[in-house]
PDB file of N, CA and C in Angstrom:
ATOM      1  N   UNK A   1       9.352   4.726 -20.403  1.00  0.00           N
ATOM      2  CA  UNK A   1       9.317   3.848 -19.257  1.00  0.00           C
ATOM      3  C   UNK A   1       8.937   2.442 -19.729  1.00  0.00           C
ATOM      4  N   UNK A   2       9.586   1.542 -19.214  1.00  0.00           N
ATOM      5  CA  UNK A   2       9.180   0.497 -19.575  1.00  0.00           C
ATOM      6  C   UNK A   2       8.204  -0.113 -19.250  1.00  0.00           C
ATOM      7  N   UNK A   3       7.574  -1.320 -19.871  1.00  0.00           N
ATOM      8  CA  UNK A   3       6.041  -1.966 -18.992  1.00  0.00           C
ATOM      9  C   UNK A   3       6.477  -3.602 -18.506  1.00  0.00           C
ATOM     10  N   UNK A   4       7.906  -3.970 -18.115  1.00  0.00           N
ATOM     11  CA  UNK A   4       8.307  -5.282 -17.466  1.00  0.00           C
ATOM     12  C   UNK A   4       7.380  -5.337 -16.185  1.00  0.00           C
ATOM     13  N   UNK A   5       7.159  -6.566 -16.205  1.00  0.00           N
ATOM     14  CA  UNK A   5       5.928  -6.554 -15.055  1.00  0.00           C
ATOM     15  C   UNK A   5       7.009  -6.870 -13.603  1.00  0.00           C
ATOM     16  N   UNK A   6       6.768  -6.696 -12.542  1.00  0.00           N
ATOM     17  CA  UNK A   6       8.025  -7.184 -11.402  1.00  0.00           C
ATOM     18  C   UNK A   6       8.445  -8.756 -11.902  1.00  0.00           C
ATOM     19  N   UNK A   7       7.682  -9.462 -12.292  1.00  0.00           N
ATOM     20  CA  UNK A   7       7.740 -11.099 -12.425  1.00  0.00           C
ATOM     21  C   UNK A   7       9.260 -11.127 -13.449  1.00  0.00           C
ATOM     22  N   UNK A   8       8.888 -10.452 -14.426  1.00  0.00           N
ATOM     23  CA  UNK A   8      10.138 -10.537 -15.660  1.00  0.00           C
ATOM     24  C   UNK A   8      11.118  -9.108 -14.897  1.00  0.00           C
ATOM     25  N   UNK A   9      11.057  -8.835 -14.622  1.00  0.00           N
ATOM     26  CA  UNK A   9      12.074  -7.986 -13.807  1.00  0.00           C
ATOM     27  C   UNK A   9      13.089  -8.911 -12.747  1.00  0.00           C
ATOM     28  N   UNK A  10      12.469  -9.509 -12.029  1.00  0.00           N
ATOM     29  CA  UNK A  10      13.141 -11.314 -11.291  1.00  0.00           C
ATOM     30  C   UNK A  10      13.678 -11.986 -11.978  1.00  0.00           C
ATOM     31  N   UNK A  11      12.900 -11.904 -13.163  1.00  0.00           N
ATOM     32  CA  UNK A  11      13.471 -13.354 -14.176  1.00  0.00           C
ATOM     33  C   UNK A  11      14.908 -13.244 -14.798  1.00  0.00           C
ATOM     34  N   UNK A  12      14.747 -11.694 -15.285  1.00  0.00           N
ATOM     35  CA  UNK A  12      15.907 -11.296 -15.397  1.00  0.00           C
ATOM     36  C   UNK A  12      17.379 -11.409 -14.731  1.00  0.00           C
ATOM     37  N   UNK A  13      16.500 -10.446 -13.238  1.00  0.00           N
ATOM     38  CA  UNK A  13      17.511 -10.343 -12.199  1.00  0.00           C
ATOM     39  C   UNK A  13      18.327 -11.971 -12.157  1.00  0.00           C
ATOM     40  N   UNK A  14      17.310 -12.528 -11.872  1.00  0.00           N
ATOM     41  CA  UNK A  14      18.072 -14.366 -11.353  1.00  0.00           C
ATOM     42  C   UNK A  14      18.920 -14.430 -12.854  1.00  0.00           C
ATOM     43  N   UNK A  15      18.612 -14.453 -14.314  1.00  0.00           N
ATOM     44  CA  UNK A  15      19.325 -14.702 -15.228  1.00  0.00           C
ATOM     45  C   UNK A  15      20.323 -14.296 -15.360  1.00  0.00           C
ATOM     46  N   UNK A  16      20.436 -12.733 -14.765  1.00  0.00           N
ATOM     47  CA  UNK A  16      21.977 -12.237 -14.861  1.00  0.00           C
ATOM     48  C   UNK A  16      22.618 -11.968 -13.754  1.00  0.00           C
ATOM     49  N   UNK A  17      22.342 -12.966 -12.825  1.00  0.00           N
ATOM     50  CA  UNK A  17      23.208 -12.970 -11.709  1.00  0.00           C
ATOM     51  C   UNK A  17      23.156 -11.817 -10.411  1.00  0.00           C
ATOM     52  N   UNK A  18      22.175 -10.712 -10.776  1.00  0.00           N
ATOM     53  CA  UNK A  18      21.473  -9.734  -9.898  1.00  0.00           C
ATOM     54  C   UNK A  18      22.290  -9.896  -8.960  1.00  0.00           C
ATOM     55  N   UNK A  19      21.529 -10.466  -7.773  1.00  0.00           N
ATOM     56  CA  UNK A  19      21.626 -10.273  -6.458  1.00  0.00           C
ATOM     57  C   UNK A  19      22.510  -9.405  -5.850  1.00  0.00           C
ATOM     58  N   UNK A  20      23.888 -10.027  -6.093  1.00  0.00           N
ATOM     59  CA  UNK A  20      25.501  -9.624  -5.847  1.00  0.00           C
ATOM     60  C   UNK A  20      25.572  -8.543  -5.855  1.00  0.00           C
ATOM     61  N   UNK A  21      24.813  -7.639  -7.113  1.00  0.00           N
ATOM     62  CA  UNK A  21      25.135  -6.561  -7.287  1.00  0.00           C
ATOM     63  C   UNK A  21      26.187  -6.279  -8.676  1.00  0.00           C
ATOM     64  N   UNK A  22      26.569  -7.754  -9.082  1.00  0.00           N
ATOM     65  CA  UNK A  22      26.849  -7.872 -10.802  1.00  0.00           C
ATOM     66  C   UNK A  22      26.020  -8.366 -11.465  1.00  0.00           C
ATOM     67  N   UNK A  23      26.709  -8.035 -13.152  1.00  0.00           N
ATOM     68  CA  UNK A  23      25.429  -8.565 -14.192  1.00  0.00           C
ATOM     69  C   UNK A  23      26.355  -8.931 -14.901  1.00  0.00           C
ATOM     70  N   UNK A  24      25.751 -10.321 -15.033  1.00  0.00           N
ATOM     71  CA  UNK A  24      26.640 -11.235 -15.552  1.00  0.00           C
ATOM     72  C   UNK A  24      28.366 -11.516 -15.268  1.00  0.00           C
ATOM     73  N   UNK A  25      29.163 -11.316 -16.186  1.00  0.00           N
ATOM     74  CA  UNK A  25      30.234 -11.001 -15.374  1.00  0.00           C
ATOM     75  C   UNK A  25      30.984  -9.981 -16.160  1.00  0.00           C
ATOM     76  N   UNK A  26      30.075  -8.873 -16.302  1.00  0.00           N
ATOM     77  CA  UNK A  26      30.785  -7.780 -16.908  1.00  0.00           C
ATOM     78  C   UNK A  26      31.284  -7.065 -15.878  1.00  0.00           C
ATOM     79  N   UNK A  27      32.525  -6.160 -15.943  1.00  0.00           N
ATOM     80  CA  UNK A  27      33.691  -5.315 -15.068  1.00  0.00           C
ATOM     81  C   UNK A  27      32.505  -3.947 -15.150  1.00  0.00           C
ATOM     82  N   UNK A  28      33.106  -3.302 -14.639  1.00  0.00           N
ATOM     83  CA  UNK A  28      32.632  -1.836 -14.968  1.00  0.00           C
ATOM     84  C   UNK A  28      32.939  -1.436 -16.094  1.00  0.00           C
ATOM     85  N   UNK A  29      33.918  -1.565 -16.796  1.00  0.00           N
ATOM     86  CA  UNK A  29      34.350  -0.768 -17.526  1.00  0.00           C
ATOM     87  C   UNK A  29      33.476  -1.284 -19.089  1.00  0.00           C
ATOM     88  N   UNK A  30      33.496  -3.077 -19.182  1.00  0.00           N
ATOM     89  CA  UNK A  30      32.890  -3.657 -20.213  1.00  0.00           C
ATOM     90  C   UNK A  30      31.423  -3.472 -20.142  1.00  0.00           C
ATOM     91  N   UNK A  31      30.767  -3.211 -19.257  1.00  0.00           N
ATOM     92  CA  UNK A  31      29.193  -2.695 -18.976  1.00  0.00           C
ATOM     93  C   UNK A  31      29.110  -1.455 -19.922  1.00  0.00           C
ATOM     94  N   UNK A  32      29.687  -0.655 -19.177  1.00  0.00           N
ATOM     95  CA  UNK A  32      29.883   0.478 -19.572  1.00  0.00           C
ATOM     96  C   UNK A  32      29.751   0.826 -21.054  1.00  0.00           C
ATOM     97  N   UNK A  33      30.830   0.207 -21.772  1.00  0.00           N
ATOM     98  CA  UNK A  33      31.002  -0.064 -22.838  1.00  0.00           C
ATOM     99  C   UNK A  33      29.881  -1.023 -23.967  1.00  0.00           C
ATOM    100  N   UNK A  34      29.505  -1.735 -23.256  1.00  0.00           N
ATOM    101  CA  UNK A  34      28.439  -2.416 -23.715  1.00  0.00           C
ATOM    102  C   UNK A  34      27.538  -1.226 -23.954  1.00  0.00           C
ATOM    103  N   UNK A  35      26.548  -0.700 -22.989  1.00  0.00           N
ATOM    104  CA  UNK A  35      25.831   0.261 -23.378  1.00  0.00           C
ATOM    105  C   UNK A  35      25.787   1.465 -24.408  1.00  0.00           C
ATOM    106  N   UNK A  36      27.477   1.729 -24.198  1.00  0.00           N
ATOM    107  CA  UNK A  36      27.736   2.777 -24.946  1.00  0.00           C
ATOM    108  C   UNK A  36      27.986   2.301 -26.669  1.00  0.00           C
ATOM    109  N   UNK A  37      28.494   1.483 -26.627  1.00  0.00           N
ATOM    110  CA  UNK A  37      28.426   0.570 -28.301  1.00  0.00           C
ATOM    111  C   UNK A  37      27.178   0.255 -28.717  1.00  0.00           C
ATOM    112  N   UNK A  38      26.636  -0.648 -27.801  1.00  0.00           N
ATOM    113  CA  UNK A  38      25.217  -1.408 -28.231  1.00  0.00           C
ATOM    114  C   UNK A  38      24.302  -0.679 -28.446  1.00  0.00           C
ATOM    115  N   UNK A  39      23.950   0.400 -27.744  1.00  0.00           N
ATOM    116  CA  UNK A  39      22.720   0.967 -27.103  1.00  0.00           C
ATOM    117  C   UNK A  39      23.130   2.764 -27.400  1.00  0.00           C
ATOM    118  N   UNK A  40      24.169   3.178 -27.545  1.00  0.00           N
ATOM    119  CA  UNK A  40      24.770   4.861 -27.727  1.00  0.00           C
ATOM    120  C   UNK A  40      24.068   5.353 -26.462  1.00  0.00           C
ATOM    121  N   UNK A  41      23.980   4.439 -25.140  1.00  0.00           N
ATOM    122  CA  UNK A  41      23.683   5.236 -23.810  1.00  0.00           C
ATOM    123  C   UNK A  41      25.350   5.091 -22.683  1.00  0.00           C
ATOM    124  N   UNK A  42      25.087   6.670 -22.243  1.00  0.00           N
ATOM    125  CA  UNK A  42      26.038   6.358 -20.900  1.00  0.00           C
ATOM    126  C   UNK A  42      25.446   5.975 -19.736  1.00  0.00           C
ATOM    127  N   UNK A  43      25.680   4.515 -19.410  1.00  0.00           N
ATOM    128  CA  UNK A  43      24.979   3.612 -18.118  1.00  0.00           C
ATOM    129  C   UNK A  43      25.632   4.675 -17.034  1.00  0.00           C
ATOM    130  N   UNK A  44      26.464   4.988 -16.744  1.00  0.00           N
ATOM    131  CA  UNK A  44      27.195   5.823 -15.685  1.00  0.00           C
ATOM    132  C   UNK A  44      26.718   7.697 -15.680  1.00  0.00           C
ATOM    133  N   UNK A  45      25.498   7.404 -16.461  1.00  0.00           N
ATOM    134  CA  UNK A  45      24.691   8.985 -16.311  1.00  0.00           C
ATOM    135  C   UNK A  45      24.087   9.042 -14.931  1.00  0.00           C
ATOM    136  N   UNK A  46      24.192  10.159 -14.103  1.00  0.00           N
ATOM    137  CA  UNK A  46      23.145  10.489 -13.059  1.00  0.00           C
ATOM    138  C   UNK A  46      22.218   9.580 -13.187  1.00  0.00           C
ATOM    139  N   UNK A  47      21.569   9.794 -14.038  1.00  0.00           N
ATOM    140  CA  UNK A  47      19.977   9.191 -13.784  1.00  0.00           C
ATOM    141  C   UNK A  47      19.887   7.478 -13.951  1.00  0.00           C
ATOM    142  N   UNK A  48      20.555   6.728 -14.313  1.00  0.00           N
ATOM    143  CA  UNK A  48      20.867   5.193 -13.659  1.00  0.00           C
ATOM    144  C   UNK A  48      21.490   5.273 -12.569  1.00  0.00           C
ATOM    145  N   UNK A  49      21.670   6.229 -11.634  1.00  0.00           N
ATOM    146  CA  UNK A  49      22.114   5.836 -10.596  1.00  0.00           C
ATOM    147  C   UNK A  49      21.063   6.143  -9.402  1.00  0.00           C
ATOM    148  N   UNK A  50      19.904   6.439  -9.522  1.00  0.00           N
ATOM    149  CA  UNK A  50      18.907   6.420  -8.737  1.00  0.00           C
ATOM    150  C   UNK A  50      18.551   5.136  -7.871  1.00  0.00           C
ATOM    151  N   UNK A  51      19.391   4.251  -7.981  1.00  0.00           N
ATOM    152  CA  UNK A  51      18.851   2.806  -6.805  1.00  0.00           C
ATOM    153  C   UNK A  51      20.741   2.525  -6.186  1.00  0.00           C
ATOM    154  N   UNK A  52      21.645   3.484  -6.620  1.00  0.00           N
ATOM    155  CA  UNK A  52      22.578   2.836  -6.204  1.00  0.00           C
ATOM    156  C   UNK A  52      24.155   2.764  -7.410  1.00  0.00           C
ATOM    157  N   UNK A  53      24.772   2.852  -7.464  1.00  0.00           N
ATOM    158  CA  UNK A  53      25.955   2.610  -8.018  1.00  0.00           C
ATOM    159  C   UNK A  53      26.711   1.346  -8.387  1.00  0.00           C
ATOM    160  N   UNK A  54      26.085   0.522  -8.313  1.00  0.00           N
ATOM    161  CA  UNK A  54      26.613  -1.106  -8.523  1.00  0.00           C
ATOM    162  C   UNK A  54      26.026  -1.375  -9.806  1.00  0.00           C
ATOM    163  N   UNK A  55      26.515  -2.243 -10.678  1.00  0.00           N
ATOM    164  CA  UNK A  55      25.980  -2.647 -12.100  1.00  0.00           C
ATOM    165  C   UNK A  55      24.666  -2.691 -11.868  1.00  0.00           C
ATOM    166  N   UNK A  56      24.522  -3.844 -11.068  1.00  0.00           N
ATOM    167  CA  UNK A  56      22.960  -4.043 -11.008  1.00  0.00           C
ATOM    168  C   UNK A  56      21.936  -3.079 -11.094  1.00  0.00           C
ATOM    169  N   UNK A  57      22.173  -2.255  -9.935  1.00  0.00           N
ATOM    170  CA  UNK A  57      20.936  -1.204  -9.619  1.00  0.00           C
ATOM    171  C   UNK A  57      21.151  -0.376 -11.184  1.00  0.00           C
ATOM    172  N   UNK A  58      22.151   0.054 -11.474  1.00  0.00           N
ATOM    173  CA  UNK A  58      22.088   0.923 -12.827  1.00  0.00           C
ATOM    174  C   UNK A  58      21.211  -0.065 -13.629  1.00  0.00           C
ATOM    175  N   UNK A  59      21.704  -1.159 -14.079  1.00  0.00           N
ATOM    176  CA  UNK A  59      20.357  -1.915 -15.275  1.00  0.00           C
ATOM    177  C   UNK A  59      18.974  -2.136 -14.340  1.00  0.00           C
ATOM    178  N   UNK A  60      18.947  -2.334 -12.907  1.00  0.00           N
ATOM    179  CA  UNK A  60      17.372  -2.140 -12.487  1.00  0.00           C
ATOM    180  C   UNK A  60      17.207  -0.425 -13.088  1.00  0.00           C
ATOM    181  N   UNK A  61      17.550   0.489 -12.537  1.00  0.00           N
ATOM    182  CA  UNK A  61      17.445   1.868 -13.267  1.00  0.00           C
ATOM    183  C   UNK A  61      17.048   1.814 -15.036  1.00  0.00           C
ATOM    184  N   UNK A  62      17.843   1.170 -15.678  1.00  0.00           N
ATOM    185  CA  UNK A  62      17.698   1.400 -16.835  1.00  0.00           C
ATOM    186  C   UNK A  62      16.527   0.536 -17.380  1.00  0.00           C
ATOM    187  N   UNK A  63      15.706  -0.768 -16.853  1.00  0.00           N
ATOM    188  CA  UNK A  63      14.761  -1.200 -16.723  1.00  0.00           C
ATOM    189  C   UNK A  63      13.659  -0.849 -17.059  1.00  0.00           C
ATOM    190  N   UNK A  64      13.686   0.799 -15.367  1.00  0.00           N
ATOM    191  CA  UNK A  64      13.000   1.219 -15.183  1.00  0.00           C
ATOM    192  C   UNK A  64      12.525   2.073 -15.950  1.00  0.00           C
ATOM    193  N   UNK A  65      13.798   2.819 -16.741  1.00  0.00           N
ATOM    194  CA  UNK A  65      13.463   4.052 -17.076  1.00  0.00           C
ATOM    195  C   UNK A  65      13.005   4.297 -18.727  1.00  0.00           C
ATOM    196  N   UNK A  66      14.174   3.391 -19.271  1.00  0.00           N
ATOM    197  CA  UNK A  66      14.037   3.278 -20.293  1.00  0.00           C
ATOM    198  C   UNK A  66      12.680   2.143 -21.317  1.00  0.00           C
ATOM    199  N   UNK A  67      12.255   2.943 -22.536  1.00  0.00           N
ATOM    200  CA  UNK A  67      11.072   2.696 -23.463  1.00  0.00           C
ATOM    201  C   UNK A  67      11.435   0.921 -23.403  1.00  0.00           C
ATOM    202  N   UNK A  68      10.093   0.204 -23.763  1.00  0.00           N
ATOM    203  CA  UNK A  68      10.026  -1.406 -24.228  1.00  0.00           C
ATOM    204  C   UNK A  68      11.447  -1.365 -24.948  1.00  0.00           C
ATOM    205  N   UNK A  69      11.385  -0.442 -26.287  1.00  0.00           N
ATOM    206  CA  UNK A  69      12.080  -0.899 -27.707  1.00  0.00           C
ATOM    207  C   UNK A  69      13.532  -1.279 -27.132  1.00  0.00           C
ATOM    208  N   UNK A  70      14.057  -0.541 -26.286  1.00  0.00           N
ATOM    209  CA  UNK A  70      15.051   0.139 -25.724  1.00  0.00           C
ATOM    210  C   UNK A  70      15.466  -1.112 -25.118  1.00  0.00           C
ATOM    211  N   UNK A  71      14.894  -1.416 -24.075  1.00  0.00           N
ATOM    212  CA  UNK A  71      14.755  -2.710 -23.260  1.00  0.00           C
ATOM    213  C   UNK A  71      15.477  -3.995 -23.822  1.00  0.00           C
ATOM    214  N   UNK A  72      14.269  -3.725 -24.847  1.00  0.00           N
ATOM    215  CA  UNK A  72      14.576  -5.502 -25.405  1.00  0.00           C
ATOM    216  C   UNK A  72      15.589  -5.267 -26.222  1.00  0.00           C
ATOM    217  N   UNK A  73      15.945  -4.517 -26.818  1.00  0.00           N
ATOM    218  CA  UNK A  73      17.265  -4.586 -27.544  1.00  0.00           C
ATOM    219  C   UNK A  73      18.183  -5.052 -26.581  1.00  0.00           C
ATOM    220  N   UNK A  74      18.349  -3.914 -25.585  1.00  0.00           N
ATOM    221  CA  UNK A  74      19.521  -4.397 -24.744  1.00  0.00           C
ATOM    222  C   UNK A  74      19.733  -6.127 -24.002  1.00  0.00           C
ATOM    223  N   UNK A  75      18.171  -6.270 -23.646  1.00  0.00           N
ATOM    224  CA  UNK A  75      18.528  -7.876 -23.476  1.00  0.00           C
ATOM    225  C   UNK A  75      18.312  -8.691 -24.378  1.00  0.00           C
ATOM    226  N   UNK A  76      18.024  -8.517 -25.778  1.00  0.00           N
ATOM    227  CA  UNK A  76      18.614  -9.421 -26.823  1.00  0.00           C
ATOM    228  C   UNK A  76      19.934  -9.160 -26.710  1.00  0.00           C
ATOM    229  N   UNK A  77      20.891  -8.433 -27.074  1.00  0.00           N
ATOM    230  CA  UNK A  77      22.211  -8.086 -26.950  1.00  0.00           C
ATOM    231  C   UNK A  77      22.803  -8.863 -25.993  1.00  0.00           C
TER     232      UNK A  77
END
């Protein structure tokens, strides 16, 4: 689980365009792919979909769920 405090959880959100319900301006399919190259996770597992099915809520999910190390890789990436 990660330890992002809500503050950097916002900071994020506003950086990658949150709100909408996209991140950044990846498709589904290049998200997807992102994770699965970058990271060897499937973003489209059950368990990122606990807030919802839209990019967003899956990376709030994956935020949530996933370790620091995990984290920051993906948003260095």
């Amino acid at each position: 689980m990660s330890s992002m405090t809500s503050a950097e959880k916002y900071f994020f959100e506003d950086i990658f365009g949150m709100k909408s319900g996209y991140v950044i301006d990846f498709s589904n399919s290049s998200f997807s792919i992102f994770f699965r190259t970058t990271l060897k996770i499937n973003i489209d597992d059950q368990k990122y979909l606990i807030n919802g099915t839209s990019k967003a809520n899956r990376m709030r999910a994956f935020l949530e769920l996933e370790s620091d190390a995990l984290v920051g890789k993906a948003l260095k990436e």
